[in-house]
Protein backbone atom coordinates (compact mmCIF):
# COMPACT_ATOMS: atom_id res chain seq x y z
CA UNK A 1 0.00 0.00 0.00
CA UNK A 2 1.41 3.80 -1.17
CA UNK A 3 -0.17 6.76 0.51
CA UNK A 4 -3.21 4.89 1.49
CA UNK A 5 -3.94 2.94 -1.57
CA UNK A 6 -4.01 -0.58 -2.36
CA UNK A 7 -1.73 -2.35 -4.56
CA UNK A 8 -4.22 -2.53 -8.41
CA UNK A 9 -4.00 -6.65 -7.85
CA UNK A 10 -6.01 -6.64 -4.54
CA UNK A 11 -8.69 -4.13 -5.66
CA UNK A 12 -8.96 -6.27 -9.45
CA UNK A 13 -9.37 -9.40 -6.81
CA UNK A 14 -11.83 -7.47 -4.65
CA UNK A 15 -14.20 -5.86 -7.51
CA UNK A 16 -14.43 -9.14 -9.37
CA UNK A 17 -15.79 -11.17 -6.33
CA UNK A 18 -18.22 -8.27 -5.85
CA UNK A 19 -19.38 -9.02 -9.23
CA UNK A 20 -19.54 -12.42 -9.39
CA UNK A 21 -19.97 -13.43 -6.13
CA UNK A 22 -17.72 -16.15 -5.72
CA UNK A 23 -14.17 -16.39 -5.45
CA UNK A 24 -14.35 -19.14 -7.57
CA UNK A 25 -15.88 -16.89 -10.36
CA UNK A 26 -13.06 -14.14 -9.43
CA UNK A 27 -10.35 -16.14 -9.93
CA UNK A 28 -11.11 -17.71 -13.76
CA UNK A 29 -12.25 -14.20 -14.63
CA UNK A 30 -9.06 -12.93 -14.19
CA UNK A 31 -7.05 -16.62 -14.59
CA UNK A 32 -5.80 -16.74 -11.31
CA UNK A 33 -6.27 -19.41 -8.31
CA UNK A 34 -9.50 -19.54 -5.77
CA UNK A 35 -6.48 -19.56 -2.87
CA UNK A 36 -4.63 -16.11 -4.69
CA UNK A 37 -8.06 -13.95 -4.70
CA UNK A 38 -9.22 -15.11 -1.31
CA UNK A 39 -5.07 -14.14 -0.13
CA UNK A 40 -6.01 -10.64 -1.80
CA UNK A 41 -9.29 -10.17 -0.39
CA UNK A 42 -8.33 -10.79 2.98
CA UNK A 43 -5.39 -8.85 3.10
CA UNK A 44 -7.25 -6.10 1.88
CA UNK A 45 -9.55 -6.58 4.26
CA UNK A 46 -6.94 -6.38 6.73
CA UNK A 47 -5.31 -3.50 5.54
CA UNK A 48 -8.33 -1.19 5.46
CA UNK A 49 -9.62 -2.85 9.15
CA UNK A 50 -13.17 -2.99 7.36
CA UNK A 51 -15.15 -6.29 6.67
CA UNK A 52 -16.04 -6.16 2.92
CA UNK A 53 -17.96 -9.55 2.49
CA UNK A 54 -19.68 -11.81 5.05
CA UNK A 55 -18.46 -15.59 4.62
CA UNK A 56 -20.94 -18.64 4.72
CA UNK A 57 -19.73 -21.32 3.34
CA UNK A 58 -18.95 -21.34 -0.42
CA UNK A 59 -20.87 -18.16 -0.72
CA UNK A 60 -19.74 -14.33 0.32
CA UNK A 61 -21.99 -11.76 0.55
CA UNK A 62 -21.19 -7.74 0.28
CA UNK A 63 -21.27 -5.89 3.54
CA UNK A 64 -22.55 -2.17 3.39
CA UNK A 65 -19.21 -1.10 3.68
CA UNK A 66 -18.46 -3.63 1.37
CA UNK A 67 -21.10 -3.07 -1.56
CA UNK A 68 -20.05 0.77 -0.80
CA UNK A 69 -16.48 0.32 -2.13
CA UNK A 70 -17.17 -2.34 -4.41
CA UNK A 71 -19.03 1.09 -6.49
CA UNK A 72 -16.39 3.24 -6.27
CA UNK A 73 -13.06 0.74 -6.49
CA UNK A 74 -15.13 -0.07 -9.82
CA UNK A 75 -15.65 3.20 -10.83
CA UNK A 76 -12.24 4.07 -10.84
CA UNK A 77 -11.32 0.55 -12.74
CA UNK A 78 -12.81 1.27 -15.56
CA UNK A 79 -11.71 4.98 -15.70
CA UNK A 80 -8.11 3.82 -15.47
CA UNK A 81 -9.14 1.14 -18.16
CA UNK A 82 -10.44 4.05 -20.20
CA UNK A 83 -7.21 6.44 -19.92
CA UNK A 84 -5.29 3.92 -20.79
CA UNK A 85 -6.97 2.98 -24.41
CA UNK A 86 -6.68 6.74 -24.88
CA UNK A 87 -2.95 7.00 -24.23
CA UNK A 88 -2.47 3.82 -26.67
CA UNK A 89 -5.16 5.39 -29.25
CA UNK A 90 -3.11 8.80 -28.97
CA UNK A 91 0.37 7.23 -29.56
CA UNK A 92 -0.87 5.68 -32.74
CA UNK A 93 0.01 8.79 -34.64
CA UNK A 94 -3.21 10.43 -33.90
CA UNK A 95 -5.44 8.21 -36.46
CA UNK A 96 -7.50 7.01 -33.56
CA UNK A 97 -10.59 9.27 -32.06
CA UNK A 98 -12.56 9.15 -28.79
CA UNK A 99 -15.60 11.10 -28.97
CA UNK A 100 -17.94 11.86 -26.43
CA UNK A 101 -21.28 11.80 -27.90
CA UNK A 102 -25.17 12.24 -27.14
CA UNK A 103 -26.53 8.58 -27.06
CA UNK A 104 -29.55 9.18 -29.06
CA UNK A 105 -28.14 11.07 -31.47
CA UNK A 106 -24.94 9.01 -31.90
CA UNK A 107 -27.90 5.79 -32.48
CA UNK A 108 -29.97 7.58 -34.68
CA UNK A 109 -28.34 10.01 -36.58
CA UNK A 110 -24.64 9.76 -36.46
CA UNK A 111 -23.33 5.91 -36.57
CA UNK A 112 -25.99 5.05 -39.69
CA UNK A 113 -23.90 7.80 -41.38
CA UNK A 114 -20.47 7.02 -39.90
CA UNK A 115 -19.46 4.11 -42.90
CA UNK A 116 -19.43 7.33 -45.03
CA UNK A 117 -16.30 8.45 -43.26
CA UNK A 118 -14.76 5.26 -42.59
CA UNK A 119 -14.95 4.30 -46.63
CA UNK A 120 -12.93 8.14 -46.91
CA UNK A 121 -10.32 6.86 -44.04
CA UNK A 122 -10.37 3.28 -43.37
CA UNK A 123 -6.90 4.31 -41.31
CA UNK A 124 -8.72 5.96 -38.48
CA UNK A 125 -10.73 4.47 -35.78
CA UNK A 126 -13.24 6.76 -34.34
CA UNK A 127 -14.83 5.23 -30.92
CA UNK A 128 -17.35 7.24 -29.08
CA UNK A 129 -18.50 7.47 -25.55
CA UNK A 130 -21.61 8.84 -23.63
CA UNK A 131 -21.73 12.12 -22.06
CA UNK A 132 -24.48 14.26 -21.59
CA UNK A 133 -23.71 16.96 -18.65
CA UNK A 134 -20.78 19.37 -19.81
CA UNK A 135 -17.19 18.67 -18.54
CA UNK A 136 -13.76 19.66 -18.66
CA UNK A 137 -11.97 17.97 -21.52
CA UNK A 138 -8.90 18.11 -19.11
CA UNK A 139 -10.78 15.84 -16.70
CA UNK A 140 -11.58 13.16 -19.59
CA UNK A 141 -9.49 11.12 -22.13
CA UNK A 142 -11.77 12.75 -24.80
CA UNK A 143 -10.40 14.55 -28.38
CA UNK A 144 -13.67 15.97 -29.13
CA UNK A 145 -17.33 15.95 -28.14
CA UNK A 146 -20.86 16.32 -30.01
CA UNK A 147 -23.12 18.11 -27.62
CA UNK A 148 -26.05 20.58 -27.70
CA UNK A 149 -26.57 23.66 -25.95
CA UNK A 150 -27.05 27.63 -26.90
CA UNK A 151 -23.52 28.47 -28.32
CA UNK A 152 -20.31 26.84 -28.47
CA UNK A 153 -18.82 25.58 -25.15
CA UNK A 154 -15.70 28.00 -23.62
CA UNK A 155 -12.52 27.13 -24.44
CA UNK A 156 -13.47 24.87 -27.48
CA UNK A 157 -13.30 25.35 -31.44
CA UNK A 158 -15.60 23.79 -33.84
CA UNK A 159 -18.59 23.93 -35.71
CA UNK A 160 -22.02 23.91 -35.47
CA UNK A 161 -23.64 20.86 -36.75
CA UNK A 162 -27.11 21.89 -37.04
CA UNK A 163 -30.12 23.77 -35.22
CA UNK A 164 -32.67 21.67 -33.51
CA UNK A 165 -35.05 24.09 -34.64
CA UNK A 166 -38.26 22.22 -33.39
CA UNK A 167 -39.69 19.97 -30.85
CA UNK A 168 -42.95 17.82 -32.50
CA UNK A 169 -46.03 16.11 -30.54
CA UNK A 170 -46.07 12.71 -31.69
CA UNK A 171 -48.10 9.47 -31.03
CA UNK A 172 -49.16 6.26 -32.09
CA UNK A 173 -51.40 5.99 -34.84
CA UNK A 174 -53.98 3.61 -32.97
CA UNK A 175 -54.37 6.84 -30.12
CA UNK A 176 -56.16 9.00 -32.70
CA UNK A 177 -57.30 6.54 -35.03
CA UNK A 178 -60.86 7.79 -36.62
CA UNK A 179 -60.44 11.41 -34.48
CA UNK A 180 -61.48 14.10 -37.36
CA UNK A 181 -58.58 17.07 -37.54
CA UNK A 182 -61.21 19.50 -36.06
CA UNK A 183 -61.20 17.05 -32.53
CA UNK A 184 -57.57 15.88 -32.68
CA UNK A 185 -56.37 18.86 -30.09
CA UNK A 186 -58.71 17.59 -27.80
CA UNK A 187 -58.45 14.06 -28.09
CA UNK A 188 -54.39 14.60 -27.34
CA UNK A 189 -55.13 16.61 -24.27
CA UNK A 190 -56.50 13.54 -23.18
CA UNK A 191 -53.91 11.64 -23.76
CA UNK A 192 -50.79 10.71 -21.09
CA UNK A 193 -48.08 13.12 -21.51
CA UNK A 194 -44.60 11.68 -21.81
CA UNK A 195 -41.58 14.27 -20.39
CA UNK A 196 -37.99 14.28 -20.74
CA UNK A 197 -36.03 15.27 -17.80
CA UNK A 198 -34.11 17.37 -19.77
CA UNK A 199 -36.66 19.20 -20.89
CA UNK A 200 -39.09 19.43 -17.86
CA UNK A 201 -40.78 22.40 -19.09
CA UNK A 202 -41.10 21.51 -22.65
CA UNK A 203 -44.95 20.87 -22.18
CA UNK A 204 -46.04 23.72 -20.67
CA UNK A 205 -44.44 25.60 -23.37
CA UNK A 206 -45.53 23.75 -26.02
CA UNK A 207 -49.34 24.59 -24.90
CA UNK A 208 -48.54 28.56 -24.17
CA UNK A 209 -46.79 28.73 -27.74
CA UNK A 210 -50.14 27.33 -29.18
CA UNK A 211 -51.90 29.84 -27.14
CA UNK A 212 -53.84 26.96 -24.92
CA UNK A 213 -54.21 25.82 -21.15
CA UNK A 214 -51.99 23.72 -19.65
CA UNK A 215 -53.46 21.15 -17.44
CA UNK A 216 -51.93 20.13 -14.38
CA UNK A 217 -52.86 16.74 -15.16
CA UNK A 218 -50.93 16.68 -17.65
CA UNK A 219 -47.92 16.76 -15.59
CA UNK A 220 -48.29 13.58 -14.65
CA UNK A 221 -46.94 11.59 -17.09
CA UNK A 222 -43.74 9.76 -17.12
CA UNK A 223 -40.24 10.96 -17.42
CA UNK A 224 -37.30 9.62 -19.56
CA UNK A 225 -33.75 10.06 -19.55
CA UNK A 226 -33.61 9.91 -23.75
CA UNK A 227 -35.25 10.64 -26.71
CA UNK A 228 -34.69 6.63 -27.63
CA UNK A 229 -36.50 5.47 -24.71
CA UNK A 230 -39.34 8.35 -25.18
CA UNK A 231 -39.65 7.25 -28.81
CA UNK A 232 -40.10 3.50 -28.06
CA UNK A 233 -43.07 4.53 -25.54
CA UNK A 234 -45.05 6.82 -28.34
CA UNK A 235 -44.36 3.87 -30.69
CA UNK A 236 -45.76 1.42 -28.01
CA UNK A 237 -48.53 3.81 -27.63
CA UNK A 238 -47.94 4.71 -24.05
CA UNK A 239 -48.54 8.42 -24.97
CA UNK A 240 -48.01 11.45 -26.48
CA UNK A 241 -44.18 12.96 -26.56
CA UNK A 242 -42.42 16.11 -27.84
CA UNK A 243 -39.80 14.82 -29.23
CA UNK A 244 -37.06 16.82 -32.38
CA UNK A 245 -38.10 16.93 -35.83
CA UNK A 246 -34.74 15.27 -36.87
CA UNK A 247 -35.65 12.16 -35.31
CA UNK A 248 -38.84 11.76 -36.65
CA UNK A 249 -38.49 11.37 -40.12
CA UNK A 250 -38.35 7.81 -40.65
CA UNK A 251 -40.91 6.67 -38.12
CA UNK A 252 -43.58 9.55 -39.88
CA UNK A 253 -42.62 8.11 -43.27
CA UNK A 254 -43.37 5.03 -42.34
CA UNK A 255 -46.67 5.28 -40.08
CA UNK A 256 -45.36 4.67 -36.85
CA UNK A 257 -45.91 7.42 -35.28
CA UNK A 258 -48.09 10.77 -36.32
CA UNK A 259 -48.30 14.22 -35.50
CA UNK A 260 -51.88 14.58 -34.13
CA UNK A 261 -51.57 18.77 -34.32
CA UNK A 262 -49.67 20.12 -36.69
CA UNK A 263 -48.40 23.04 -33.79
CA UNK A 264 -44.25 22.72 -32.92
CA UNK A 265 -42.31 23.93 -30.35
CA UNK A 266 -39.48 26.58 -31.51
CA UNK A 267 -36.09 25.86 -30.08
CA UNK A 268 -33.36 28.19 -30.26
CA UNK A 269 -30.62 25.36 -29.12
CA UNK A 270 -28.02 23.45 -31.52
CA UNK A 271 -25.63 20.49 -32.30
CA UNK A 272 -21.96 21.44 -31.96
CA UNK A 273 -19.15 19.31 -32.45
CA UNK A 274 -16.22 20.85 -30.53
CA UNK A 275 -12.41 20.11 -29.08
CA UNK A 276 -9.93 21.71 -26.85
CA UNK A 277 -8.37 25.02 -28.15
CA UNK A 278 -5.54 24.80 -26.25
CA UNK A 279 -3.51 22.64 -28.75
CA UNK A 280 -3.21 21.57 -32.54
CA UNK A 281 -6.20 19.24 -33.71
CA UNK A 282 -4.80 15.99 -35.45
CA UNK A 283 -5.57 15.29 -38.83
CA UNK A 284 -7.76 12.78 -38.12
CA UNK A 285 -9.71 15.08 -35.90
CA UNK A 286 -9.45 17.93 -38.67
CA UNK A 287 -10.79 14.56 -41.48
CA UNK A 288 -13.69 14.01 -39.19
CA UNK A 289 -14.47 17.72 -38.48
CA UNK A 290 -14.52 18.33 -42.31
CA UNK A 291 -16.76 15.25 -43.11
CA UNK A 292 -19.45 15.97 -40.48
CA UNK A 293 -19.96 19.46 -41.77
CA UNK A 294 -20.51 17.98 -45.22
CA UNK A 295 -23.16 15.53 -44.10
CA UNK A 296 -25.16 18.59 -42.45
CA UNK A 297 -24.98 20.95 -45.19
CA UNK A 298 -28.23 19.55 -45.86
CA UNK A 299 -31.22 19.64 -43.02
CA UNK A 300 -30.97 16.54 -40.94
CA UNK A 301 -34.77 15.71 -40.88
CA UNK A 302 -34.33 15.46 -44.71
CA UNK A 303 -31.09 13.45 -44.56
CA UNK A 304 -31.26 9.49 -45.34
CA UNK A 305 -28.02 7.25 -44.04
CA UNK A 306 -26.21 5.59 -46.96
């Protein structure tokens, strides 16, 4: 132990029987012996003068404490895991990105795209990551990040991909079916609501644009993380969802979903693709900033993946 922490082989030993819950499993995860994890275990164990798993027989069991540690000593596993694959990603003569990405719009918009690019430069690997709260790009092993927001984030250079311009109500067919246009308003006020928590107010704006009540029942609906998981519940029929033009396309060409009113929500927010502007971008960053301003010279909701 240096400075307090414990040697990487004792915390890989402890995390692993967390997981797996045996020893046993431990040990051929990471092709060692039952007797060498148990050794590291219970010297860490010692070390720290905390209990981390209760013993009964062939099975061990997470303390508190235990289950408590067995988050963090993880958390900080995979972070080293993921610093490392960006040091070795760097070294290879920067033809190698990590990009931290929006999840929906990395699933439904960029990756059905993304053979485009790799056709151009089959010598670059492009891998992405999650992240949706702003960070520091000092704190993470990123080169560059899609993300949306009001104006470009400080401290960055880039582009703008494209403006969101609108949020859309949308719902399944089969909750309108036979509803004239005249009665369709009324029928969706009806409906359940579906929010997105990062968009809590969307709703309520959404009625006060068109000029109408809103409800306080209709606050009740449920609330989603992502647009992927609000789309699957319109096309499930759970509800009615606000949800960005760009998205929609395919699913209104092909009758999954509908717009019961034709009324939209204006949004003055935007895509930007940005990077650190405290050093030189690599080629292969400068390759993929060139191609994705190419594939949005033309509006997104009118786009089809190749």
């Amino acid at each position: 132990m240096r400075n307090g922490i414990p040697n990487l082989g004792a915390l890989q030993a402890f995390e692993a029987t967390a997981r797996l819950g045996s020893f046993s499993r431990a040990a051929e995860a990471l092709n060692l012996t039952h007797s060498a994890v148990f050794r590291q275990v219970t010297g860490l164990e010692e070390r720290l003068g905390v209990q981390l798993f209760t013993r009964a027989r062939r099975r061990v069991t997470l303390t508190d404490a235990g289950a408590d540690y067995a988050g963090r000593v993880r958390h900080h596993l995979e972070q080293l895991e993921k610093d490392t694959f960006a040091l070795m990603t760097r070294s290879a003569v920067g033809r190698s990105l990590h990009i931290a990405v929006l999840p929906t719009l990395a699933t439904r918009w960029l990756l059905p795209r993304l053979s485009q690019f790799s056709t151009r430069h089959p010598d670059v690997t492009v891998s992405f990551s999650v992240q949706t709260l702003p960070f520091e790009f000092a704190d993470h092993p990123y080169d560059a990040a899609i993300y949306h927001g009001h104006q470009p984030r400080p401290r960055t250079r880039g582009i703008k991909l494209f403006d969101e311009e609108a949020l859309c109500p949308v719902c399944a067919p089969s909750l309108i079916e036979g509803v004239p246009p005249e009665a369709r308003l009324e029928a969706m006020s009806q409906l359940t609501h579906i929010h997105i928590m990062s968009r809590p107010d969307a709703w309520r704006q959404w009625y006060q644009a068109q000029g109408l009540e809103f409800l306080p029942a209709m606050s009740a609906g449920p609330r989603y993380d992502l647009f992927t998981m609000t789309l699957e519940s319109v096309r499930a029929g759970l509800g009615v969802a606000l949800l960005p033009r760009f998205l929609l396309t395919d699913d209104l060409e092909a009758g999954r979903i509908v717009m019961p009113v034709p009324g939209v929500l204006q949004v003055d927010r935007a895509y930007y693709f940005g990077y650190p502007d405290d050093h030189a971008p690599s080629d292969a960053l400068l390759s993929f900033e060139a191609w994705l301003q190419e594939i949005t010279q033309v509006a997104p909701w009118r786009q089809r993946a190749v």
